[in-house]
C-alpha atoms as a PDB file:
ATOM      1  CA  UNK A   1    -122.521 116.307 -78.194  1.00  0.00           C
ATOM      2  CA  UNK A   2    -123.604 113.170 -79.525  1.00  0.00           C
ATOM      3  CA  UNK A   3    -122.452 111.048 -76.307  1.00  0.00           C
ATOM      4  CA  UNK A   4    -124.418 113.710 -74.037  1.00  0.00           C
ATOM      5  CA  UNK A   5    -127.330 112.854 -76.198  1.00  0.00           C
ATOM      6  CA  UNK A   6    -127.560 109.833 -75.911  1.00  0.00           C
ATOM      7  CA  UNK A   7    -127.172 110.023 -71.884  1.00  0.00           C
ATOM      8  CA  UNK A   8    -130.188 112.512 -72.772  1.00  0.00           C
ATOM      9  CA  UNK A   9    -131.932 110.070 -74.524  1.00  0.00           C
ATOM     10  CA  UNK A  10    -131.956 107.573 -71.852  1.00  0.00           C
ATOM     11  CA  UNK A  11    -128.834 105.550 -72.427  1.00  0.00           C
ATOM     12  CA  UNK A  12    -128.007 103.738 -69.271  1.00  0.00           C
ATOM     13  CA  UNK A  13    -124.854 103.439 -69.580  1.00  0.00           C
ATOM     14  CA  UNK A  14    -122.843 105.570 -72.385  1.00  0.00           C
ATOM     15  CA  UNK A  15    -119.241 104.781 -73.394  1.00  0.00           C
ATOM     16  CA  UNK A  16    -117.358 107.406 -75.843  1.00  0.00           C
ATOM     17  CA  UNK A  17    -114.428 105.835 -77.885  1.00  0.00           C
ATOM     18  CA  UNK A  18    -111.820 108.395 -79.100  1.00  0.00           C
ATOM     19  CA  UNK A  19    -108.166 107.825 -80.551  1.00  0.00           C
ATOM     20  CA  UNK A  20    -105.978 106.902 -77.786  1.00  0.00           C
ATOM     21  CA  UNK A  21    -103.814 110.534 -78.561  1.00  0.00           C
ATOM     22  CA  UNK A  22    -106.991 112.259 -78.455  1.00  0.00           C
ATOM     23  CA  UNK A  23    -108.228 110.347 -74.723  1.00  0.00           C
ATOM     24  CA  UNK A  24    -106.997 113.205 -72.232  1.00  0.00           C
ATOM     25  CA  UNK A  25    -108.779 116.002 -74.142  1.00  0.00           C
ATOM     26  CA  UNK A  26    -112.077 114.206 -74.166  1.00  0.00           C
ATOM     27  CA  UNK A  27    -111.824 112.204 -71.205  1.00  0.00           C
ATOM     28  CA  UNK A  28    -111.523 116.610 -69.220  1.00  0.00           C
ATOM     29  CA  UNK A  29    -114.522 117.264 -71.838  1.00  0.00           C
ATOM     30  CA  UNK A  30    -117.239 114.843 -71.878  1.00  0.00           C
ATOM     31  CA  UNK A  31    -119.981 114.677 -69.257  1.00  0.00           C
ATOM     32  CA  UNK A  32    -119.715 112.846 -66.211  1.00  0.00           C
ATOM     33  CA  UNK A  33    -122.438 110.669 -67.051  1.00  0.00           C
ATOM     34  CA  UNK A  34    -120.267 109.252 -69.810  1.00  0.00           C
ATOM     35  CA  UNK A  35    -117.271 106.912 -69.684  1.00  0.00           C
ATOM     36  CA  UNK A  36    -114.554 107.770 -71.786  1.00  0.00           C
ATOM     37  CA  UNK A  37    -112.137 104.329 -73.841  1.00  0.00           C
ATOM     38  CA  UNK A  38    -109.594 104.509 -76.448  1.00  0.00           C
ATOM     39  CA  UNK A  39    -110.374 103.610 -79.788  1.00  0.00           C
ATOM     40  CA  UNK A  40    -107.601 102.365 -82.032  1.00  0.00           C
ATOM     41  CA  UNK A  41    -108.841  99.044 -83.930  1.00  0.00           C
ATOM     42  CA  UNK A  42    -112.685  97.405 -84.786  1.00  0.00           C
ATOM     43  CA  UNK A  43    -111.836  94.616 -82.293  1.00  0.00           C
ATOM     44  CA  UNK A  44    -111.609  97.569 -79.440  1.00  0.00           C
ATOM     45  CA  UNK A  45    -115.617  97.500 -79.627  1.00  0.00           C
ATOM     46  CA  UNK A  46    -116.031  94.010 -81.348  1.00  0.00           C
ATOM     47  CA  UNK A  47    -115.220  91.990 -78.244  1.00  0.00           C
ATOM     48  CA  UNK A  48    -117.260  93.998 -76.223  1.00  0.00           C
ATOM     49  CA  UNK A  49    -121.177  93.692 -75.314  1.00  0.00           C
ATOM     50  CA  UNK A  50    -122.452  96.922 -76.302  1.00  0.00           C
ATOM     51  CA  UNK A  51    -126.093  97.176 -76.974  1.00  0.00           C
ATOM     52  CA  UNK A  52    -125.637  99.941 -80.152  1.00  0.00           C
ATOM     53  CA  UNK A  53    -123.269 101.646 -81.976  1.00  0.00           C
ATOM     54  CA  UNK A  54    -123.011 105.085 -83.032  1.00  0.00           C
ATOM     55  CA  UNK A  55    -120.347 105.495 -85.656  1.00  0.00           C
ATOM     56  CA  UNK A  56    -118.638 108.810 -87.379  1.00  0.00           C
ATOM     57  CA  UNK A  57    -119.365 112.124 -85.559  1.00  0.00           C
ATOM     58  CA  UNK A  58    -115.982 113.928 -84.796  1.00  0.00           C
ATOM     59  CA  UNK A  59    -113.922 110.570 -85.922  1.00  0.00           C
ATOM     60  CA  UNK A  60    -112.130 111.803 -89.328  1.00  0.00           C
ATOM     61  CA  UNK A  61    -111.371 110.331 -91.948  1.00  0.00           C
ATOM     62  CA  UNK A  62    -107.578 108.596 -90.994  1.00  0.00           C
ATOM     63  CA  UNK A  63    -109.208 105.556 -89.753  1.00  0.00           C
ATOM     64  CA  UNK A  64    -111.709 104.523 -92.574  1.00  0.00           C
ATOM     65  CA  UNK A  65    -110.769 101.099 -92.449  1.00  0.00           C
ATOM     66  CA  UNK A  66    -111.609 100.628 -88.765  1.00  0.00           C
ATOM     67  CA  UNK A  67    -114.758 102.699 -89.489  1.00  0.00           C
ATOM     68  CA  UNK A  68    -115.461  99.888 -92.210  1.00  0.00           C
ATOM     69  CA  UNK A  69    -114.916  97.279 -90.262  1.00  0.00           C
ATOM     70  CA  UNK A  70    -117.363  98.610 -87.713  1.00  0.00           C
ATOM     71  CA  UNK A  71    -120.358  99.063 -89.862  1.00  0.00           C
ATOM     72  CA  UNK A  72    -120.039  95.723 -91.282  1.00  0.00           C
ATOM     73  CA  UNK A  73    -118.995  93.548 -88.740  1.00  0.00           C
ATOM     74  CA  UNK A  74    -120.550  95.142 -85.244  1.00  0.00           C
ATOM     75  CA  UNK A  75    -123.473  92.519 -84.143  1.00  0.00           C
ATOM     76  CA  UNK A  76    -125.528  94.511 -83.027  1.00  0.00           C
ATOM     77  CA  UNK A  77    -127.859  97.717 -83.794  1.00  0.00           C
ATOM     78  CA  UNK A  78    -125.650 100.850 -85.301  1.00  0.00           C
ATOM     79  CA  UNK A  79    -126.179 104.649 -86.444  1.00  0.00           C
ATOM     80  CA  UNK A  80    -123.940 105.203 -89.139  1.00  0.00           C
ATOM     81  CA  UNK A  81    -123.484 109.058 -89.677  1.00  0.00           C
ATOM     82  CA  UNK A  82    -120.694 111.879 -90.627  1.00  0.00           C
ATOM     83  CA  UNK A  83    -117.225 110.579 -91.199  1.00  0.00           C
ATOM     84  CA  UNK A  84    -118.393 107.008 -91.549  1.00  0.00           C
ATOM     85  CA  UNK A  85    -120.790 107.941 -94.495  1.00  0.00           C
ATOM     86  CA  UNK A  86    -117.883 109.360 -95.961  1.00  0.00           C
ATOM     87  CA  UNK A  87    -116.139 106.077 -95.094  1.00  0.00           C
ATOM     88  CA  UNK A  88    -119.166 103.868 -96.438  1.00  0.00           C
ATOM     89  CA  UNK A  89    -119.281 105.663 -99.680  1.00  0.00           C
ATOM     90  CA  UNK A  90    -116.211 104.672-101.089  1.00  0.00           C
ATOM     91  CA  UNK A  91    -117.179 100.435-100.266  1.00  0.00           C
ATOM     92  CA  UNK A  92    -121.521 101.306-100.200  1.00  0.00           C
ATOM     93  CA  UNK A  93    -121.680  97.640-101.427  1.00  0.00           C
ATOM     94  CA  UNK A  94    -120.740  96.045 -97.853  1.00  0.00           C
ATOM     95  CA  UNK A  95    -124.053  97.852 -96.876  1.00  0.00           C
ATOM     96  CA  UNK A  96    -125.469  94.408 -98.094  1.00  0.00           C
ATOM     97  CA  UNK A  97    -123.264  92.064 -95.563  1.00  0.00           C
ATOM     98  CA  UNK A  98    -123.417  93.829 -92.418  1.00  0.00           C
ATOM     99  CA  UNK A  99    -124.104  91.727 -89.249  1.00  0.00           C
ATOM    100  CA  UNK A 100    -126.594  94.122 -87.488  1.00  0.00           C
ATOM    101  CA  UNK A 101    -129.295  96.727 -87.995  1.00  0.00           C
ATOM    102  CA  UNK A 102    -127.999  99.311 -89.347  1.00  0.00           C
ATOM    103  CA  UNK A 103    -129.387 103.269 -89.714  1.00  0.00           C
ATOM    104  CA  UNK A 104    -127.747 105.815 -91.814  1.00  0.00           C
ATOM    105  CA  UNK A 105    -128.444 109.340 -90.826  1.00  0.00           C
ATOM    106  CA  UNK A 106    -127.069 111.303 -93.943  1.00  0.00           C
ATOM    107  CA  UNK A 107    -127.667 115.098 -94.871  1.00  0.00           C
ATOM    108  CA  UNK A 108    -128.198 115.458 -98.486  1.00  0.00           C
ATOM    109  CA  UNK A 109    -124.612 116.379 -99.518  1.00  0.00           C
ATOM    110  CA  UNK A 110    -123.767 112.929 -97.890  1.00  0.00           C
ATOM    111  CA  UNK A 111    -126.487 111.426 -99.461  1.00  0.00           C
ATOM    112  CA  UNK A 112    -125.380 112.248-102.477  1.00  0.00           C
ATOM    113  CA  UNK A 113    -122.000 110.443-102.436  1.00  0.00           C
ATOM    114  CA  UNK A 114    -123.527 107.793-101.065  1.00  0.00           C
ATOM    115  CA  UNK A 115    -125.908 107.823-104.341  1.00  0.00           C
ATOM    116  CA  UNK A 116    -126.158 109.938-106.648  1.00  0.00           C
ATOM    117  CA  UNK A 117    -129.652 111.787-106.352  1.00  0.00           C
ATOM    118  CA  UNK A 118    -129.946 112.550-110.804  1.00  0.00           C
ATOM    119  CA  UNK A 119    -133.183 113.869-111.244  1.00  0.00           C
ATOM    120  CA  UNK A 120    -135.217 111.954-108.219  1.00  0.00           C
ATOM    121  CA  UNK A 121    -137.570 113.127-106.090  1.00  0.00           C
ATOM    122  CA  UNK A 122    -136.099 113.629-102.698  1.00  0.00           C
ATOM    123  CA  UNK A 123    -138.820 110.292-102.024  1.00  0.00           C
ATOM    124  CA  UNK A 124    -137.945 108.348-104.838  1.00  0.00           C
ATOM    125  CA  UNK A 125    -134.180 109.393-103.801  1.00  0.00           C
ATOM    126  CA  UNK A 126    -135.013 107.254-100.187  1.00  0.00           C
ATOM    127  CA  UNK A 127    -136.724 104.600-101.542  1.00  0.00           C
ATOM    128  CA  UNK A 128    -134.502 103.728-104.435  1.00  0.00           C
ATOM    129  CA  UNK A 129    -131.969 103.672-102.002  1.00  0.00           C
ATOM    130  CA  UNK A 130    -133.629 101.952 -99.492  1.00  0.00           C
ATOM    131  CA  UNK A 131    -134.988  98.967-102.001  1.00  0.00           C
ATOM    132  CA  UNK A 132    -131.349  98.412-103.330  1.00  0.00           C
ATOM    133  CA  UNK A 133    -129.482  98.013 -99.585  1.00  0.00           C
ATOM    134  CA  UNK A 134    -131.109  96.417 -96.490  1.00  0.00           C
ATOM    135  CA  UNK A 135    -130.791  99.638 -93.878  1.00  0.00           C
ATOM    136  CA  UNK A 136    -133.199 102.367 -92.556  1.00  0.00           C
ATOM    137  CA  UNK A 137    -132.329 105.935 -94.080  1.00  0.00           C
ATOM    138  CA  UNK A 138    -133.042 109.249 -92.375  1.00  0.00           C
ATOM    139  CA  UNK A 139    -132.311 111.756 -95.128  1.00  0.00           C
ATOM    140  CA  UNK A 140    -132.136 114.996 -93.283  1.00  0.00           C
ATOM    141  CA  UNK A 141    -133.218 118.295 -94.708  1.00  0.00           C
ATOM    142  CA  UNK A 142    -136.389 120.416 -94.420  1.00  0.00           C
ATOM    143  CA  UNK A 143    -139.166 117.435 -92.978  1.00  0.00           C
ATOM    144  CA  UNK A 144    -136.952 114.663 -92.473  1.00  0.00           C
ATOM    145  CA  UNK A 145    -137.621 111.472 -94.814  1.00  0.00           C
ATOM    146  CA  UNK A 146    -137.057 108.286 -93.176  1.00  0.00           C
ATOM    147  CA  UNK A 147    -137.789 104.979 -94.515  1.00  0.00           C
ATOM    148  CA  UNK A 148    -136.566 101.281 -95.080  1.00  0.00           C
ATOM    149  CA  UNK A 149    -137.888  97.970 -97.734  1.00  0.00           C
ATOM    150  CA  UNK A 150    -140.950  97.363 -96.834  1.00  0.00           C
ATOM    151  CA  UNK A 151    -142.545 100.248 -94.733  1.00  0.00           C
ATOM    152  CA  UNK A 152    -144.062 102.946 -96.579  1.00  0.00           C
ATOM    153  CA  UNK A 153    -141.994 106.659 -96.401  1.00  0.00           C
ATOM    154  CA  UNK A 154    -142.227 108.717 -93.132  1.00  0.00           C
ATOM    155  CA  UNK A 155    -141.863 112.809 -92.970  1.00  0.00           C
ATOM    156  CA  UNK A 156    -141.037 114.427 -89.566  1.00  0.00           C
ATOM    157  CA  UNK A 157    -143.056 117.557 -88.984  1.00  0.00           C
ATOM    158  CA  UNK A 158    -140.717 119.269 -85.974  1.00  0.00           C
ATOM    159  CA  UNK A 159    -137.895 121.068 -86.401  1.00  0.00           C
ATOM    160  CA  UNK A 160    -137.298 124.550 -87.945  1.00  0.00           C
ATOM    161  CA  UNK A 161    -134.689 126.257 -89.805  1.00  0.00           C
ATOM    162  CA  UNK A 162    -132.497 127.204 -86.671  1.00  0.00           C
ATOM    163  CA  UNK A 163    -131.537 123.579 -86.961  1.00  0.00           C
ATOM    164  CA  UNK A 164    -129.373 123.954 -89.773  1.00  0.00           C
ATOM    165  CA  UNK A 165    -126.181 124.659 -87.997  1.00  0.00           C
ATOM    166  CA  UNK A 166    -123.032 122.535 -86.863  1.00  0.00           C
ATOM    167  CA  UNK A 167    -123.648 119.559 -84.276  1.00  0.00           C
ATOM    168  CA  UNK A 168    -127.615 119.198 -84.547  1.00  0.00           C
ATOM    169  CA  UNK A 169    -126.780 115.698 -86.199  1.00  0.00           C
ATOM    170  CA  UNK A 170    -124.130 115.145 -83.908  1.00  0.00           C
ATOM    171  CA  UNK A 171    -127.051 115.044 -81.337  1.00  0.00           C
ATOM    172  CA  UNK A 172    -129.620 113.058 -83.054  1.00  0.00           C
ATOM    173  CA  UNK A 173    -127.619 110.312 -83.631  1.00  0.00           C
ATOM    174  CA  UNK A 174    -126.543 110.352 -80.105  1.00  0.00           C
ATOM    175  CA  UNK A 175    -130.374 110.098 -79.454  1.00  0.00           C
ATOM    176  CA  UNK A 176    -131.136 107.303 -81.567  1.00  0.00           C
ATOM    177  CA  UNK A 177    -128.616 105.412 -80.763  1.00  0.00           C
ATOM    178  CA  UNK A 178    -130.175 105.613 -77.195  1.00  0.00           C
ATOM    179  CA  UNK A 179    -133.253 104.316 -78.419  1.00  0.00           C
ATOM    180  CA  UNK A 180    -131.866 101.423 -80.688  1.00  0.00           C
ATOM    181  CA  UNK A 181    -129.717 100.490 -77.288  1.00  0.00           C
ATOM    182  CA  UNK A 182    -133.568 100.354 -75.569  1.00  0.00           C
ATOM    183  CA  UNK A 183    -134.627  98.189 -78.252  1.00  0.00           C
ATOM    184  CA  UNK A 184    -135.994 100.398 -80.464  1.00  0.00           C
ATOM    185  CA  UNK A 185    -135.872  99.129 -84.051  1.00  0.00           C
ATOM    186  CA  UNK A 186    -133.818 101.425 -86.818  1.00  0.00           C
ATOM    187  CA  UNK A 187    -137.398 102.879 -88.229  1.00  0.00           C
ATOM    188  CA  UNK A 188    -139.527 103.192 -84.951  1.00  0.00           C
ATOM    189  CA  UNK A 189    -135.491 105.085 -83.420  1.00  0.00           C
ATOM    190  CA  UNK A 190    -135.324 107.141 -86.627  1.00  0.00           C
ATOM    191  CA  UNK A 191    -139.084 108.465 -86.383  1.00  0.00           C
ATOM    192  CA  UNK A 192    -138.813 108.879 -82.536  1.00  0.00           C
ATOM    193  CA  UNK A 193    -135.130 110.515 -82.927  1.00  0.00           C
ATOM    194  CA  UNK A 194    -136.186 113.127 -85.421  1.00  0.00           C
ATOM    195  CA  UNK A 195    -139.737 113.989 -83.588  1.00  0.00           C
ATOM    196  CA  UNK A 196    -137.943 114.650 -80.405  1.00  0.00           C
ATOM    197  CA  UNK A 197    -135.124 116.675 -81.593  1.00  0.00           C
ATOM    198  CA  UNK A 198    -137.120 118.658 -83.499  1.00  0.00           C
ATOM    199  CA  UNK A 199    -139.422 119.186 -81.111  1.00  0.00           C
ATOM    200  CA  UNK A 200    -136.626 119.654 -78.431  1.00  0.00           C
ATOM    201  CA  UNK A 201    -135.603 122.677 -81.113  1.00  0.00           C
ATOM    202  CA  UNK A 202    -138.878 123.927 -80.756  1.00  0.00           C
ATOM    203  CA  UNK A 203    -139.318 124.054 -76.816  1.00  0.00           C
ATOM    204  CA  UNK A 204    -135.510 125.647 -76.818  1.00  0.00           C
ATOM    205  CA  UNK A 205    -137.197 128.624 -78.796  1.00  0.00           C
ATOM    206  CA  UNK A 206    -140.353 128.884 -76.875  1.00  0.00           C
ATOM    207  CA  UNK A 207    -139.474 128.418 -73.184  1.00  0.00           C
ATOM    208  CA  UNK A 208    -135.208 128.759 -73.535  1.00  0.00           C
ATOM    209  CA  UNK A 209    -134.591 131.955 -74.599  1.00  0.00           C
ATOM    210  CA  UNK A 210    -133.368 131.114 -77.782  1.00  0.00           C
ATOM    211  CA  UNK A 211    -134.100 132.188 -81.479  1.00  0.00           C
ATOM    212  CA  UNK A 212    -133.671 130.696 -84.791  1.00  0.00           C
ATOM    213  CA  UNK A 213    -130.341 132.595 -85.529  1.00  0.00           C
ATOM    214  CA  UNK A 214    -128.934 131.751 -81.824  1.00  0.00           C
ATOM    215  CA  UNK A 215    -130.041 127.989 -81.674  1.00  0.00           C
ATOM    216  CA  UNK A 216    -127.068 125.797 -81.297  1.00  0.00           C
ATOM    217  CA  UNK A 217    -126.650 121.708 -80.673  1.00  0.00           C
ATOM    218  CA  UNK A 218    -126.507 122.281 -76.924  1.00  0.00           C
ATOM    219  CA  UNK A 219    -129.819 124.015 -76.677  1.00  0.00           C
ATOM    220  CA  UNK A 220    -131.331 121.086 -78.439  1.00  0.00           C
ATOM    221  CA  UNK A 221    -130.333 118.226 -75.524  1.00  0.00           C
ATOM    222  CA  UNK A 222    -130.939 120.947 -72.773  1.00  0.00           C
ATOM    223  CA  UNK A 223    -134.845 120.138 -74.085  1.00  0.00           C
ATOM    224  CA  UNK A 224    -135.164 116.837 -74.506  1.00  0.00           C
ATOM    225  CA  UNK A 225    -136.600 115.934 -71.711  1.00  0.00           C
ATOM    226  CA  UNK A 226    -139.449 118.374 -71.991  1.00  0.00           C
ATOM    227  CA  UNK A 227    -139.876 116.850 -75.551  1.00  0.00           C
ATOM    228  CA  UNK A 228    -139.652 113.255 -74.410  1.00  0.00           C
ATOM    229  CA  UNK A 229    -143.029 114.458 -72.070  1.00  0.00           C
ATOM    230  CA  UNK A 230    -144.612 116.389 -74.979  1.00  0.00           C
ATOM    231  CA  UNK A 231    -144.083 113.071 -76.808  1.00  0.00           C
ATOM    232  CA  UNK A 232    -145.739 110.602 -74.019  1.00  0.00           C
ATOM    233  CA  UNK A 233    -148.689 113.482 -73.208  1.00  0.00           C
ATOM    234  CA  UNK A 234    -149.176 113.286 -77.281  1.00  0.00           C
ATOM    235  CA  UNK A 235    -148.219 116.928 -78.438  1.00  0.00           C
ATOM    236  CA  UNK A 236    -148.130 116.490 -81.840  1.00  0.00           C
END
């Protein structure tokens, strides 16, 4: 899901790195716009010229220290979401010495072990957290919040409630990892990523057939390039 996004999110060229056990399976499975590598230490993707980084969805938790590694040491631009929140969360301080750009996609569960929410506003939640570590947050939940140091908050305004099911993040991060690889920055990919998913959510109810009970993940890349027009012809 998430390396199909990104293809859908105009990627040019989109490489998915999976545990060299797991490379058969994925390598039948993933699209044929994607290339499929194994995966079994940081320096696999380290010595290589990527553009961005998307780090966690589907990856476990067996391999936290390459997952570590990754977030603090890739160069470049990275998503951090899913498994490597979970990873991040138990060493949040290297959040402070990481080489890149870095954007952390978390749902509020995963927010929460990242740092503790006590009684905070869901706002004061972001910004406290964004004021202590040097990273754009996308705190997911009904209207997305998504803010860095610096730049006041920012609340998406697509979406619906269909999207709370299994793989929708899986396919957001694919698409802003897309635009970070364009040269989006972490805040202008985070507003951009959330606007057209939602809106791709939208479309997939309206003109796909779908409804907010029968929305899955797949539904949501199927429409993004209808979004990705609404976007440009200013539907919003």
């Amino acid at each position: 899901l998430c390396s199909a996004a990104a293809v859908a999110g105009g990627a040019g060229l989109v490489t998915l790195l999976v545990p060299q056990e797991s490379l058969a399976t994925f390598s039948s499975a993933t699209i044929p716009a994607g290339m499929v590598s194994p995966l079994e230490s940081a320096a696999d993707i380290l010595g290589k010229k990527f553009d961005a980084l998307a780090v966690g969805p589907g990856f476990g938790r067996n391999r936290d220290g390459v997952v570590l590694d990754l977030v603090r040491d890739f160069p470049g631009p990275c998503v951090v979401d899913a498994d490597a929140l979970n990873a991040v969360s138990t060493d949040i301080q290297l959040l402070k010495s990481c080489s890149g750009p870095r954007l952390l996609t978390p749902h509020p569960l995963e927010m929460q072990r990242l740092f503790p929410r006590e009684s905070r506003s869901r706002r004061k939640w972001l910004e406290d957290f964004t004021s202590k570590y040097p990273v754009c947050l996308l705190l997911k939940g009904a209207r997305t919040l998504i803010g860095e140091s610096g730049s006041p908050p920012a609340y998406n305004t697509t979406g619906h409630p269909g999207m709370a099911t299994g793989g929708m993040g899986d396919v957001l991060t694919g698409v802003a990892a897309a635009l970070l690889a364009q040269g989006k920055s972490p805040l202008h990919a985070a507003k951009l990523a959330a606007w057209v998913c939602g809106r791709s959510a939208e479309l997939a109810l309206r003109d796909g057939g779908a409804s907010q009970e029968s929305l899955r993940a797949w539904n949501v890349f199927e429409f993004l390039g209808a979004a990705f027009r609404d976007l440009r012809q200013g539907v919003y």
